[in-house]
Protein backbone atom coordinates (compact mmCIF):
# COMPACT_ATOMS: atom_id res chain seq x y z
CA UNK A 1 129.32 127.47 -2.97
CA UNK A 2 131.28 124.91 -5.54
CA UNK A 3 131.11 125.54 -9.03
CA UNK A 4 130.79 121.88 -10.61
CA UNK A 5 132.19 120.90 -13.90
CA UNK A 6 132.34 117.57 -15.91
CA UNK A 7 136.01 117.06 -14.09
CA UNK A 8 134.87 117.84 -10.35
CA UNK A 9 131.17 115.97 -10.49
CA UNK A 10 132.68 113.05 -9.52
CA UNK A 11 134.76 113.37 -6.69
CA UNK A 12 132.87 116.57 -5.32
CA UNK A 13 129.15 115.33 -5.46
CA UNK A 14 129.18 111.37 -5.93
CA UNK A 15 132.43 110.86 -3.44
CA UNK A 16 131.29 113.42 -0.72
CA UNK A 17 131.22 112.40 3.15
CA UNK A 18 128.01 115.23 3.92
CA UNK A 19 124.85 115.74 1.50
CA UNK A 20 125.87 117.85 -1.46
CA UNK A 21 122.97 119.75 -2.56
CA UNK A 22 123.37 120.94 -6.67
CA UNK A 23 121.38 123.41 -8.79
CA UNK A 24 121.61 122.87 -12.54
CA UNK A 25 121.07 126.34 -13.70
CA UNK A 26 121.50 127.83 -17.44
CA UNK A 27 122.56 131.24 -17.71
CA UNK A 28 119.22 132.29 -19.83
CA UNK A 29 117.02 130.96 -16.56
CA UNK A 30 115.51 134.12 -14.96
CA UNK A 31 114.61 131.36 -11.79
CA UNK A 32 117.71 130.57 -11.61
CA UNK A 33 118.78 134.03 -10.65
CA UNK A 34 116.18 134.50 -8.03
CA UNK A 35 117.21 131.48 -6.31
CA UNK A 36 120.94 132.15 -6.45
CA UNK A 37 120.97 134.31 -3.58
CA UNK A 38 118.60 132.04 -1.28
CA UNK A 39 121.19 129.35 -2.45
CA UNK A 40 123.88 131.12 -1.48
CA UNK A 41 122.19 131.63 2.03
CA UNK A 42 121.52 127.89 2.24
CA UNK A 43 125.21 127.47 1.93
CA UNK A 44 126.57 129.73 4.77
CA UNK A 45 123.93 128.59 7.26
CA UNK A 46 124.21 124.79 6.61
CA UNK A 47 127.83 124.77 5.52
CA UNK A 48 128.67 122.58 8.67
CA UNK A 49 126.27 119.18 7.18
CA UNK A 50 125.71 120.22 3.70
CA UNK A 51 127.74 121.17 0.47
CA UNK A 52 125.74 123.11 -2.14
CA UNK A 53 126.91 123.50 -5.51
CA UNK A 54 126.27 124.84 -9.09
CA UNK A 55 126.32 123.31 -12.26
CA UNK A 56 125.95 125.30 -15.74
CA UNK A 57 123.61 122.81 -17.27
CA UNK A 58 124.21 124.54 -20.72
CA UNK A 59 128.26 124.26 -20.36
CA UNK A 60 127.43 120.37 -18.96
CA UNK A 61 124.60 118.71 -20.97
CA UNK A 62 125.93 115.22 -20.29
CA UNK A 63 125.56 115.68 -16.48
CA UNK A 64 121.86 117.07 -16.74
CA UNK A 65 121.20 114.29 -18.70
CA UNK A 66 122.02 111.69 -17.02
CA UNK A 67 120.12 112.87 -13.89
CA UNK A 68 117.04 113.48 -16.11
CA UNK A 69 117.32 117.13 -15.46
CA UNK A 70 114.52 119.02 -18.04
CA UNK A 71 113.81 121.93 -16.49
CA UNK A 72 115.61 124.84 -14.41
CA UNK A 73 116.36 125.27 -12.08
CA UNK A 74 116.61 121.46 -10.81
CA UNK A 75 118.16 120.89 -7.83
CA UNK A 76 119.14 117.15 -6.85
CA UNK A 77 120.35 116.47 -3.29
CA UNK A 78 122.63 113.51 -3.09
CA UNK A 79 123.80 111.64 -0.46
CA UNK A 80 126.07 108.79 -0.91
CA UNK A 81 126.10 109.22 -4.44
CA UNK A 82 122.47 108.75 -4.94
CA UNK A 83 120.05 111.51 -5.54
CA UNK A 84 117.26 111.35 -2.70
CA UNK A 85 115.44 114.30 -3.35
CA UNK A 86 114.53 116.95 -6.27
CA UNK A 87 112.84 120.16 -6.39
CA UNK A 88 112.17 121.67 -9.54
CA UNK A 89 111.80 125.46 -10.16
CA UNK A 90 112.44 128.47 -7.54
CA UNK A 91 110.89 128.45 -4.03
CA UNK A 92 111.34 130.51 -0.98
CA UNK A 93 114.42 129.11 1.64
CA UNK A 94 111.56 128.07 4.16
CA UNK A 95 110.17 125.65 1.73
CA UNK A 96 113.39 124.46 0.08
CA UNK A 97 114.24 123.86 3.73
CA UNK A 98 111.43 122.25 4.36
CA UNK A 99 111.41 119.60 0.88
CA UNK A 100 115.42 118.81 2.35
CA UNK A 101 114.82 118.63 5.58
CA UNK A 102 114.28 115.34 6.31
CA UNK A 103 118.25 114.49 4.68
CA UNK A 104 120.34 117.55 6.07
């Protein structure tokens, strides 16, 4: 799993040849933790076609807010630079799987 920062967005997410699949997290989020692991998961299994990534929303406010990101965790799956799905909140890997499924 990347760890995204205001210098890597760019060229990891926006510029990347496979879906990149990001979860703005904070710290604070107790969410976020729970879905860390099945993140984590997501990234060993589907490593091959898809690029999953963190980014600290707290350390990078300016990056959350320009994808309209309000609540955590939010994760945006881009492809080509363009977000085509979001999923707000924590949810089991079968039905995170299931909301991406149709672009990985």
């Amino acid at each position: 799993m990347i760890t995204l920062t205001a210098e890597n967005f760019a060229e990891q997410v926006l510029r990347s040849d496979k879906p990149v699949l990001v979860d703005f997290w904070a710290d604070w989020c107790p969410p976020c933790r729970m879905i860390a692991p099945i993140l984590e998961e997501i990234a060993e299994e589907y490593g091959d076609r898809l690029t999953v990534a963190k980014l600290n929303a707290d350390d990078h406010p300016e990056i959350a807010q320009r994808y309209g990101v309000m609540a955590f965790p939010t994760l945006n799956l881009y492809r080509n630079g363009e977000v085509v799905q979001q999923v707000r909140g924590a949810r089991p890997k079968r039905l995170l799987l299931a909301e991406f499924a149709a672009h990985i």
